[in-house]
C-alpha atoms as a PDB file:
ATOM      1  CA  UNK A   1     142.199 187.477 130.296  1.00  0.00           C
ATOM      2  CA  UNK A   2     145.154 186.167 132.320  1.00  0.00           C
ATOM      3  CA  UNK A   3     145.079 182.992 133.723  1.00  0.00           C
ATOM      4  CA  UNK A   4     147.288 180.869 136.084  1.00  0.00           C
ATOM      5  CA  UNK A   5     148.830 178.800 133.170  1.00  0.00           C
ATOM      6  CA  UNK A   6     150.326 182.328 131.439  1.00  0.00           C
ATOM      7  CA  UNK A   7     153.669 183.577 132.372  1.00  0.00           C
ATOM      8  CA  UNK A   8     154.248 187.327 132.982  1.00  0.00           C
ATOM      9  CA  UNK A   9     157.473 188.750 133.308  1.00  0.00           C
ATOM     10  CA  UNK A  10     157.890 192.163 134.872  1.00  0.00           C
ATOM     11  CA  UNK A  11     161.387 193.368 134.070  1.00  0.00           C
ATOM     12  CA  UNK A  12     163.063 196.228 136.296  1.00  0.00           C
ATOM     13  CA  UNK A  13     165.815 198.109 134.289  1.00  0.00           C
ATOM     14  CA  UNK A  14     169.224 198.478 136.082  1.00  0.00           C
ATOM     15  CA  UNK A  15     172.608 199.721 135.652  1.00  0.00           C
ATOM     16  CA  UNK A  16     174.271 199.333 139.310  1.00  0.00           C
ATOM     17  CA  UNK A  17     173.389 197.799 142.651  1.00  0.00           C
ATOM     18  CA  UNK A  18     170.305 199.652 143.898  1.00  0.00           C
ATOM     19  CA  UNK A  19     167.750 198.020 146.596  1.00  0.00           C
ATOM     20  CA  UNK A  20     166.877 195.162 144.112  1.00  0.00           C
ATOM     21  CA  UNK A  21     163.581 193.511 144.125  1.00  0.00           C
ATOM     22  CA  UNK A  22     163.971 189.999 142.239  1.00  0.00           C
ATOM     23  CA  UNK A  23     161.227 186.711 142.134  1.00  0.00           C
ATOM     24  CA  UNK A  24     159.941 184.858 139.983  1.00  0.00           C
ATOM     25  CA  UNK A  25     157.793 187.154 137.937  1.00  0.00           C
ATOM     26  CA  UNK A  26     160.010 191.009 138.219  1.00  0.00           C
ATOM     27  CA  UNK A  27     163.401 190.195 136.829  1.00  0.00           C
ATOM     28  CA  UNK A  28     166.126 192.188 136.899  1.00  0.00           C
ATOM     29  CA  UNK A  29     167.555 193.610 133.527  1.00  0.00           C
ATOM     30  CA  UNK A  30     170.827 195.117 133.280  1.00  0.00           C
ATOM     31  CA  UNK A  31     171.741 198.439 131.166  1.00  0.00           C
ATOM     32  CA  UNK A  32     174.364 199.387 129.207  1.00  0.00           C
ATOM     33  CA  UNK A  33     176.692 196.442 129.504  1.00  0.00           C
ATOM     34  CA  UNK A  34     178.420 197.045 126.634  1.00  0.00           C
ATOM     35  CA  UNK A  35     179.039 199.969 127.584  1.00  0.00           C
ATOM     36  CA  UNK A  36     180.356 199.848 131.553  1.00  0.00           C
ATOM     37  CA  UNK A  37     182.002 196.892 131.255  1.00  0.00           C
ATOM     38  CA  UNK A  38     180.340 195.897 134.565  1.00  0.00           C
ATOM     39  CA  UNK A  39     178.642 192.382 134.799  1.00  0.00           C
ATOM     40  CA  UNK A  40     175.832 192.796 137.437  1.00  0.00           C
ATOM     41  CA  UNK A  41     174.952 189.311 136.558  1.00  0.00           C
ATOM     42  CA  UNK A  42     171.381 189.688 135.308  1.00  0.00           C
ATOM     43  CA  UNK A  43     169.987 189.371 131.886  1.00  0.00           C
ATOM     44  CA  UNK A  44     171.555 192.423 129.798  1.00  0.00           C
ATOM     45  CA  UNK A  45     169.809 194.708 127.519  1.00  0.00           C
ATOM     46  CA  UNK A  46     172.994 194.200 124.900  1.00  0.00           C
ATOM     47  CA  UNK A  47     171.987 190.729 124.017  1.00  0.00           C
ATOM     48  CA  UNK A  48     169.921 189.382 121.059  1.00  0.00           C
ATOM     49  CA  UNK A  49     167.791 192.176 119.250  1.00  0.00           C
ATOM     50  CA  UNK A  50     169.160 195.569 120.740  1.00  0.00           C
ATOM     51  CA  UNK A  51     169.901 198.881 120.902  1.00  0.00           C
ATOM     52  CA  UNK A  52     172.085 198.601 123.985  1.00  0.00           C
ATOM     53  CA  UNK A  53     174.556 201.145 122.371  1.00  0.00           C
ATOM     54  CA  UNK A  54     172.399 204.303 122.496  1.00  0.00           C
ATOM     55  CA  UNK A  55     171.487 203.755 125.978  1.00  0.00           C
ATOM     56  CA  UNK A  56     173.712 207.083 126.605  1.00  0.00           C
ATOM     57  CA  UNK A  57     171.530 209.215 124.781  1.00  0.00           C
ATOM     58  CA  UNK A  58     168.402 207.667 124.859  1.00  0.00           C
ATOM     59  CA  UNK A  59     168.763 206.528 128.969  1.00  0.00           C
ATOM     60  CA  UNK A  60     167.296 203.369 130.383  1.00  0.00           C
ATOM     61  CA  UNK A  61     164.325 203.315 129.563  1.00  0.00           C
ATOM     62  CA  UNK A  62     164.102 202.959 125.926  1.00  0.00           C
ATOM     63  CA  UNK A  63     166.899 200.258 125.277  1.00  0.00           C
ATOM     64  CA  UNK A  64     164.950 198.036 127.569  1.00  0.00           C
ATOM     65  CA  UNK A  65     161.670 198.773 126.290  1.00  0.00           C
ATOM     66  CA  UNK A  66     163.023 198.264 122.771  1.00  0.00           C
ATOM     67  CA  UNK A  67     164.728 194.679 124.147  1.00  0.00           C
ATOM     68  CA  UNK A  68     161.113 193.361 126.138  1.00  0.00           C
ATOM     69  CA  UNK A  69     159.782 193.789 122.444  1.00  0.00           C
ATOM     70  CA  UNK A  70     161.880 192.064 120.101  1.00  0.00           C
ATOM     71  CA  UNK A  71     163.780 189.252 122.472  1.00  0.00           C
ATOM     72  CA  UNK A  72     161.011 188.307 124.958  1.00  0.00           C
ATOM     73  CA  UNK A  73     158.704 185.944 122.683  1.00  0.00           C
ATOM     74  CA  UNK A  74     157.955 183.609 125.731  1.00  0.00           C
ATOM     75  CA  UNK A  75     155.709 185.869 128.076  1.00  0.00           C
ATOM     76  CA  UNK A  76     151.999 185.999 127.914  1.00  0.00           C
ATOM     77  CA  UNK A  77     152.112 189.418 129.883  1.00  0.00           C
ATOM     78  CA  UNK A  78     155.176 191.541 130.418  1.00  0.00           C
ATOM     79  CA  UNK A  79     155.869 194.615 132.502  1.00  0.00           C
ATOM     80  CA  UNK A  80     158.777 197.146 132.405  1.00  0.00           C
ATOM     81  CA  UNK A  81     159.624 199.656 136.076  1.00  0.00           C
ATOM     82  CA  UNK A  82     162.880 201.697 136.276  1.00  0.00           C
ATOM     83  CA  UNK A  83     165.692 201.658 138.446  1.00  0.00           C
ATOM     84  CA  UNK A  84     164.158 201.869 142.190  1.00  0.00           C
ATOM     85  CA  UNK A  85     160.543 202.179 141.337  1.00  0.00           C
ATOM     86  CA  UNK A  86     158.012 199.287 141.238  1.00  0.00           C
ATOM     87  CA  UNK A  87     154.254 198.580 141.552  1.00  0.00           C
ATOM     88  CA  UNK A  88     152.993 198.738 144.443  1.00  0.00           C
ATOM     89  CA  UNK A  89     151.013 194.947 144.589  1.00  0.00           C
ATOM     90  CA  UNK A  90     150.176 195.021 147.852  1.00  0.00           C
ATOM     91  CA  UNK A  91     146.292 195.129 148.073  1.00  0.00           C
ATOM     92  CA  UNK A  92     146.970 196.234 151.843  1.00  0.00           C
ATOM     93  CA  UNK A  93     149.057 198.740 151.632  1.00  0.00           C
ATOM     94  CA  UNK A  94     148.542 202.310 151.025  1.00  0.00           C
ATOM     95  CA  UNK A  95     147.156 203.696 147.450  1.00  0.00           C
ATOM     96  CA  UNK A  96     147.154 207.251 147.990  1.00  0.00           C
ATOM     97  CA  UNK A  97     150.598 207.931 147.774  1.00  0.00           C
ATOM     98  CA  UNK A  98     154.279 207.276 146.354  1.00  0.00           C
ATOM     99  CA  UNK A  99     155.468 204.783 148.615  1.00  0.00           C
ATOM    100  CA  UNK A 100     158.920 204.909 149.642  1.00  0.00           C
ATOM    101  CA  UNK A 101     161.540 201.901 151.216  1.00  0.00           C
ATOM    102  CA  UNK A 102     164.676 203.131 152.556  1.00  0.00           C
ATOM    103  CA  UNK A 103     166.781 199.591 152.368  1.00  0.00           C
ATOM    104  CA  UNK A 104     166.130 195.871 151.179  1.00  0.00           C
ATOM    105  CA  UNK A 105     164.712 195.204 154.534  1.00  0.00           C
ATOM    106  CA  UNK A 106     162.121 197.505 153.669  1.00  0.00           C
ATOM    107  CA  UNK A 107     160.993 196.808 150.355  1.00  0.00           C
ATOM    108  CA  UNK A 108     161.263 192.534 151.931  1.00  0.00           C
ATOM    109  CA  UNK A 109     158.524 193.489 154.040  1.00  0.00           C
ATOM    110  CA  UNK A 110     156.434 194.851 151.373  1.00  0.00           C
ATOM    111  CA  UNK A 111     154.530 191.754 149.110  1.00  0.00           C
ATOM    112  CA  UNK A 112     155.130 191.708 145.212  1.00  0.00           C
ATOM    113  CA  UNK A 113     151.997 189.591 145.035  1.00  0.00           C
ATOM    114  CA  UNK A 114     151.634 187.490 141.434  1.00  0.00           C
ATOM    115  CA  UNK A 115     148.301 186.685 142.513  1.00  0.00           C
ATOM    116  CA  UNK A 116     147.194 190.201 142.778  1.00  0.00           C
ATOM    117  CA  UNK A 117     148.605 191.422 139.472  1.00  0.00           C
ATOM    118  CA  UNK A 118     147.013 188.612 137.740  1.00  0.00           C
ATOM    119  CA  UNK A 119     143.981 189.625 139.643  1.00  0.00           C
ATOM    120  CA  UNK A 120     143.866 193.002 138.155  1.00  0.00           C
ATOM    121  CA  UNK A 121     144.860 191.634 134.652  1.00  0.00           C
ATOM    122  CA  UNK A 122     142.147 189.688 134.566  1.00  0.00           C
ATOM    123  CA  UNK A 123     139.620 192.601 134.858  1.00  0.00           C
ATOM    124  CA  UNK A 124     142.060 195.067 132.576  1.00  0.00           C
ATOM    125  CA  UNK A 125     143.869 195.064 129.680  1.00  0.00           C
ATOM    126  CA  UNK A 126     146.749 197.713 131.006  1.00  0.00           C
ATOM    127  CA  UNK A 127     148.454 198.872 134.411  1.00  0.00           C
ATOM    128  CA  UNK A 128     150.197 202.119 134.467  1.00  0.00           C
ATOM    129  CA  UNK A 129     151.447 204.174 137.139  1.00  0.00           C
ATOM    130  CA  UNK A 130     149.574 206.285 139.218  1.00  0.00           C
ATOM    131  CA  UNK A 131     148.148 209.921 137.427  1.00  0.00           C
ATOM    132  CA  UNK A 132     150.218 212.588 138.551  1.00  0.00           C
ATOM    133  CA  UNK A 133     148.852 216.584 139.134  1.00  0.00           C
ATOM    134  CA  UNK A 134     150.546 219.471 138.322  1.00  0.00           C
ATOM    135  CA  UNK A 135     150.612 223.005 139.048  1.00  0.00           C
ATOM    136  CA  UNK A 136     150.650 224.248 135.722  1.00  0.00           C
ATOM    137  CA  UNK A 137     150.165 222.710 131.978  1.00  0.00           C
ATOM    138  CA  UNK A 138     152.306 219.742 131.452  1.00  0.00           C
ATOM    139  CA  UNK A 139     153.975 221.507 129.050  1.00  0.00           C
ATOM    140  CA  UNK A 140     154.647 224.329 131.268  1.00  0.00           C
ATOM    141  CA  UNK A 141     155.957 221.705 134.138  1.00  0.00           C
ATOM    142  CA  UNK A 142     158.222 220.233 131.809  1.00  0.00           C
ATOM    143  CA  UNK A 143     159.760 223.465 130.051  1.00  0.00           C
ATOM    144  CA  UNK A 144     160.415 224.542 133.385  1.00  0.00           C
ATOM    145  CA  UNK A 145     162.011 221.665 134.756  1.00  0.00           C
ATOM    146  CA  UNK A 146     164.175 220.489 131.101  1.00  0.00           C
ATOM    147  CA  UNK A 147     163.924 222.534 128.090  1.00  0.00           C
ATOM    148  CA  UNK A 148     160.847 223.541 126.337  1.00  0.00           C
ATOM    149  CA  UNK A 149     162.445 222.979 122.808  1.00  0.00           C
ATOM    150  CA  UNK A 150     161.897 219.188 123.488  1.00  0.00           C
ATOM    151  CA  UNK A 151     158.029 218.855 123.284  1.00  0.00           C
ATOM    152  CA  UNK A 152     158.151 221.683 120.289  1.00  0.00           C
ATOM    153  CA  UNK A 153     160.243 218.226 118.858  1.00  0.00           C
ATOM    154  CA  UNK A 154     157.604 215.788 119.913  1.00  0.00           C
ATOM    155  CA  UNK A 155     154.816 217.919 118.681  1.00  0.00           C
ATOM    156  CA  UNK A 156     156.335 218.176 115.285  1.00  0.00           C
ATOM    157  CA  UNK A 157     157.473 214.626 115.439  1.00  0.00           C
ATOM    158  CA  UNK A 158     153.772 212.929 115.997  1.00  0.00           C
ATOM    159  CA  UNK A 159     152.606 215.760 113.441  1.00  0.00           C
ATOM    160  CA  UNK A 160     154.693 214.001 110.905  1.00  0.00           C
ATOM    161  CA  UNK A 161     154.510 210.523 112.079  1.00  0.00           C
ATOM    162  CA  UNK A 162     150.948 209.931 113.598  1.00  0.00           C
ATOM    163  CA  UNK A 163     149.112 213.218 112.883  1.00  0.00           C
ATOM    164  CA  UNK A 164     145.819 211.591 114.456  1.00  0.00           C
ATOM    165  CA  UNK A 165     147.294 211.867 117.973  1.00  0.00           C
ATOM    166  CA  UNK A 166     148.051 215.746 117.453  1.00  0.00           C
ATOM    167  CA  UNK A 167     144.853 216.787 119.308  1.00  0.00           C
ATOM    168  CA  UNK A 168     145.752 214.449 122.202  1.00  0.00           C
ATOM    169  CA  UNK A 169     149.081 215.941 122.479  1.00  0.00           C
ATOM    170  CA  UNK A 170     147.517 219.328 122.661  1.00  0.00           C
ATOM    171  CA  UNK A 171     144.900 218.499 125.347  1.00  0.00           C
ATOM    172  CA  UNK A 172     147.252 216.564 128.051  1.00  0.00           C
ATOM    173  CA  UNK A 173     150.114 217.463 127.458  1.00  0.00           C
ATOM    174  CA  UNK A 174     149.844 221.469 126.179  1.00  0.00           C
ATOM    175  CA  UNK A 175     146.739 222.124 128.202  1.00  0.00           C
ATOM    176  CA  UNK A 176     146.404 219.385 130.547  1.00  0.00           C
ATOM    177  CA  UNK A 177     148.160 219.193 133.783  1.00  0.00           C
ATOM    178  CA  UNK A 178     147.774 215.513 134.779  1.00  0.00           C
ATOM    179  CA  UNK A 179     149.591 212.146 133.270  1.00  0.00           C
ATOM    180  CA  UNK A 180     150.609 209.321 134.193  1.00  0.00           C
ATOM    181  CA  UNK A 181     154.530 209.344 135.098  1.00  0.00           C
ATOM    182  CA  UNK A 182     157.337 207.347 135.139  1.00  0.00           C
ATOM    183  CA  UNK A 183     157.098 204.996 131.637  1.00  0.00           C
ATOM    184  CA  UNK A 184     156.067 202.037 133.697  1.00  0.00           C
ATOM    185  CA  UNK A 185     153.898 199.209 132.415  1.00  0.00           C
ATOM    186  CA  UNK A 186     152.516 196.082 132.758  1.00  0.00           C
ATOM    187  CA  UNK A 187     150.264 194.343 129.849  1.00  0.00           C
ATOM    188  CA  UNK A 188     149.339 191.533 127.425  1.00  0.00           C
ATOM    189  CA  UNK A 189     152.536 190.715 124.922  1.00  0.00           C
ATOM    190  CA  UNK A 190     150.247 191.620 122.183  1.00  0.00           C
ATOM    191  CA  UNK A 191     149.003 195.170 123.673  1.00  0.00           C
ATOM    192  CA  UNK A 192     152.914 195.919 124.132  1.00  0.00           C
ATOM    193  CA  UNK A 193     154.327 195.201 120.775  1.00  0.00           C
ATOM    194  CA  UNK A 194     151.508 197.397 118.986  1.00  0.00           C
ATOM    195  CA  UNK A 195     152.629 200.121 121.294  1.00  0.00           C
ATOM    196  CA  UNK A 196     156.161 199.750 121.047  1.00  0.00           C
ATOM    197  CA  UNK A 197     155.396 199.092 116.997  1.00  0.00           C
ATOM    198  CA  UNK A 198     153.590 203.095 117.723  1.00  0.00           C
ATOM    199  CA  UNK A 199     156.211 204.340 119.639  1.00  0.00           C
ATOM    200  CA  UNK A 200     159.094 203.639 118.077  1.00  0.00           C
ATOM    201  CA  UNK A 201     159.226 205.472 114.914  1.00  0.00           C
ATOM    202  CA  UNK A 202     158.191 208.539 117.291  1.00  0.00           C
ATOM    203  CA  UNK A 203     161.504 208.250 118.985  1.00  0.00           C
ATOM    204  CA  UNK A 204     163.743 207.657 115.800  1.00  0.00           C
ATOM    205  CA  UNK A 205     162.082 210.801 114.029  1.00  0.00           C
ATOM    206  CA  UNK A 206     163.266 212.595 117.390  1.00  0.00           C
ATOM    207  CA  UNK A 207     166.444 211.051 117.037  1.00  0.00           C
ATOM    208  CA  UNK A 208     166.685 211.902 113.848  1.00  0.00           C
ATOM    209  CA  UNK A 209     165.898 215.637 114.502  1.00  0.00           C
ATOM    210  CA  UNK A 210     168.859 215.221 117.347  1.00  0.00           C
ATOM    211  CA  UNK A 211     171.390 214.243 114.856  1.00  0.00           C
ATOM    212  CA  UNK A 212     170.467 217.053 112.332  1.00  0.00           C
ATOM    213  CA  UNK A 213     169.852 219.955 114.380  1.00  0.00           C
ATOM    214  CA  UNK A 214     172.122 219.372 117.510  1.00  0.00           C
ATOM    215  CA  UNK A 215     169.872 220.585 119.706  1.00  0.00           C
ATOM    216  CA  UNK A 216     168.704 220.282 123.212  1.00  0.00           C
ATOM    217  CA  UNK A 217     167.808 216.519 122.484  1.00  0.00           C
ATOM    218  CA  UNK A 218     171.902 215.683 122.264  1.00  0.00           C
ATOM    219  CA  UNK A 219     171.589 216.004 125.791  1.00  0.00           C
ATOM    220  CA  UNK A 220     172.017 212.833 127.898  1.00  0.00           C
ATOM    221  CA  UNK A 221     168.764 210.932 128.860  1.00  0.00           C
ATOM    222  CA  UNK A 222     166.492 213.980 127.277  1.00  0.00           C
ATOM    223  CA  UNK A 223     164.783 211.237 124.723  1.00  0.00           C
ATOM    224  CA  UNK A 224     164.035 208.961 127.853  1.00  0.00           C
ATOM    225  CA  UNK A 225     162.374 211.880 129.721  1.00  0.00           C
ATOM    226  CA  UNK A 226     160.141 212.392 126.475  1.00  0.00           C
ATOM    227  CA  UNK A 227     159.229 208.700 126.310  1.00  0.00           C
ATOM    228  CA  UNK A 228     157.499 208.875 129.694  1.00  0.00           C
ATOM    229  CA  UNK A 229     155.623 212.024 128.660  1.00  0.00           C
ATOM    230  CA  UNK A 230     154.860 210.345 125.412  1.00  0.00           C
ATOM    231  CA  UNK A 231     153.955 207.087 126.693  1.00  0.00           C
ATOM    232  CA  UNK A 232     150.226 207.670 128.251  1.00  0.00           C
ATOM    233  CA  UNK A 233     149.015 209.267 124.757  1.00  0.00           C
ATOM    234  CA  UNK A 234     148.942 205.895 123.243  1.00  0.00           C
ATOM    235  CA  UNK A 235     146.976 204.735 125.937  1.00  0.00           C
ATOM    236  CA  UNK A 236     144.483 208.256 125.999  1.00  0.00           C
ATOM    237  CA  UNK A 237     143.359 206.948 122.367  1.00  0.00           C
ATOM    238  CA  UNK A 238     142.913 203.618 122.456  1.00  0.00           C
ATOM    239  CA  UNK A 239     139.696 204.089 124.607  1.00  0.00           C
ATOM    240  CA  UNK A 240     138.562 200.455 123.936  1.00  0.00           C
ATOM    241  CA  UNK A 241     141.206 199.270 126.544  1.00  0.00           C
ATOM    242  CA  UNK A 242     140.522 199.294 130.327  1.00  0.00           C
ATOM    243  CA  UNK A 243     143.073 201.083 132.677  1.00  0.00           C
ATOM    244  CA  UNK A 244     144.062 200.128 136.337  1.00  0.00           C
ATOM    245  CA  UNK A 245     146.175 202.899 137.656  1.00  0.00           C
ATOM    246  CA  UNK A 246     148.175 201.931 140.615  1.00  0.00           C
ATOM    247  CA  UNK A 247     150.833 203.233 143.285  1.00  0.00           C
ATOM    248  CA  UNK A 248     154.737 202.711 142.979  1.00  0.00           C
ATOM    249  CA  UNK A 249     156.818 201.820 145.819  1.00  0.00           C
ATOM    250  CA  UNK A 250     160.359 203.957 145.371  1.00  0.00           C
ATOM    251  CA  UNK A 251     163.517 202.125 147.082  1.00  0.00           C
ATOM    252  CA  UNK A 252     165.312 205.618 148.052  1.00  0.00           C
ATOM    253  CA  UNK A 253     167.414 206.065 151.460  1.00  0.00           C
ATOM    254  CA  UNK A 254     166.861 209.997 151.156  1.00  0.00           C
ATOM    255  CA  UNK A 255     163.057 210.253 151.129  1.00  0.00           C
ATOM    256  CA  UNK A 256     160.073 209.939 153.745  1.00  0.00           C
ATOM    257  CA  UNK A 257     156.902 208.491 153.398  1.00  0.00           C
ATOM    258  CA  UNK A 258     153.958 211.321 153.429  1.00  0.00           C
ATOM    259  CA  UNK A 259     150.523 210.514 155.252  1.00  0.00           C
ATOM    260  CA  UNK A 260     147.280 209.977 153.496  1.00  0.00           C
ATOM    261  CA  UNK A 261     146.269 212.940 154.274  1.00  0.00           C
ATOM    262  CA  UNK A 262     149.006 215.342 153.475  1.00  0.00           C
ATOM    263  CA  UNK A 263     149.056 213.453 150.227  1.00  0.00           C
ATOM    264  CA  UNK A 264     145.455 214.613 149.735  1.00  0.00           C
ATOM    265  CA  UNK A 265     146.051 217.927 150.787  1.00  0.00           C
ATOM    266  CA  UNK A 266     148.583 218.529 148.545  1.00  0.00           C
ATOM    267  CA  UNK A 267     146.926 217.119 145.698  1.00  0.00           C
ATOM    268  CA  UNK A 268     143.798 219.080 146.657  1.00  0.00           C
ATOM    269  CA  UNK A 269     146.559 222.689 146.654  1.00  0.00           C
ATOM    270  CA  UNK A 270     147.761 221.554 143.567  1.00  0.00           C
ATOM    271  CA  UNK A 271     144.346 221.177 141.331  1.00  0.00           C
ATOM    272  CA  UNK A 272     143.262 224.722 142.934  1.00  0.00           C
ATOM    273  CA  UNK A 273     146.883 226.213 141.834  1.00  0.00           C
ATOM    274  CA  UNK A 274     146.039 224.890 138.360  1.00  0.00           C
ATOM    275  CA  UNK A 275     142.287 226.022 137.982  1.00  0.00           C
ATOM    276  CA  UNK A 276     143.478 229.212 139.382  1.00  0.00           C
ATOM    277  CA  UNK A 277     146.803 229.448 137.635  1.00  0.00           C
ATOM    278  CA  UNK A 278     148.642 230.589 140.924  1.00  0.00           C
END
């Protein structure tokens, strides 16, 4: 349970100047440093423990992830959101939808509540993003979207590495059509370093495969997209912890909010496309 005395550190992963959202609980961590040359002046994923130097292949996601576990040894609770996208913790705002800010005025108006995180965390053990519906398998979505080679990877790399999750991967991800998206979290210290402890050695058997077979996983950012297909199967098994899913907010000058009800619609057209494979 999370109480008032434990400090929780949500950290949003960065590599320019997007609409930032900064207090005193989401802090801002820079990417690839080493790499740009560019000082953005926020805590950098190239100090301490890191793996700063693969962020080019592996994307954002994973070098910060990797960093949260091994350098942050102060939190209680930590969290980890991408680029423009954060929780939505805003009890009155809407939860049927993506939210989306066009400017820093925008997302100002919005409240990052602590209070209401810590509300949530004290009735679950893990926040994740909002489940997502597809039109076809998740498999299918992806192989149409990237390259289908990828999760023929992942399948043989959690065959080799944690065969026990092999059903799961064929249920949600080759049959399934709805996840989680996004890789975003926010738990317990403890509950993140057994994942990231899972996770890990996943990724490196991927990289591995990468390095040996020059395949479609040499391409930029490909292991990132993996990781946030990857991510919710930890979660899938370990039925003993309780799940809050909740909205994002996206800071993005080219998109429109939807209603509620289109939302619905469209998740309504969606399921029927699936069950009906239209």
């Amino acid at each position: 349970m999370l109480y008032m005395s434990n400090k929780l550190s949500i950290y949003a992963s960065t590599h320019c100047h997007p609409v930032m959202l900064q207090n005193d609980f989401i802090i801002p961590l820079q990417l690839r440093k080493n790499i740009t040359g560019i000082d953005l002046g926020y805590l950098s994923d190239d100090t301490g423990d890191n793996i700063s130097d693969r962020g080019i292949s592996y994307g954002g996601g994973l070098p910060s992830l990797y960093w949260i576990w091994k350098n942050d040894i102060e939190s209680d609770y930590v969290g980890f959101c991408q680029y423009r996208r954060y929780f939505l913790l805003d009890e009155k705002h809407n939860y049927f939808q993506i939210e989306y800010v066009t400017n820093e005025d925008g997302l100002k108006k919005i409240k990052f509540e602590d209070k209401y995180i810590r509300g949530i965390l004290e009735k679950y053990d893990v926040v994740l993003s909002k489940k997502r519906r597809f039109t076809k398998s998740v498999w299918n979505t992806y192989a149409r979207m990237h390259d289908q080679r990828d999760f023929v990877a992942l399948e043989l790399a959690i065959e080799q590495v944690c065969p026990e999750y092999s059903n799961i991967f064929n249920i949600h991800i080759k049959k399934g059509n709805i996840l989680p998206q996004f890789g975003m979290i926010v738990t317990s210290k403890e509950i993140f370093d057994n994942f990231c402890e899972w996770i890990f050695p996943i990724i490196y058997k991927l990289d591995l495969m990468k390095d040996a077979n020059k395949n479609s996983l040499s391409e930029p950012r490909r292991i990132d997209y993996i990781f946030e297909h990857l991510m919710p199967l930890y979660f899938i098994k370990h039925k003993e912890l309780k799940i809050k899913h909740l909205p994002i907010i996206v800071a993005d000058p080219t998109k429109k909010a939807v209603s509620n009800f289109r939302y619905l619609c469209s998740q309504l057209k969606t399921e029927l496309r699936f069950l009906f494979n239209i």
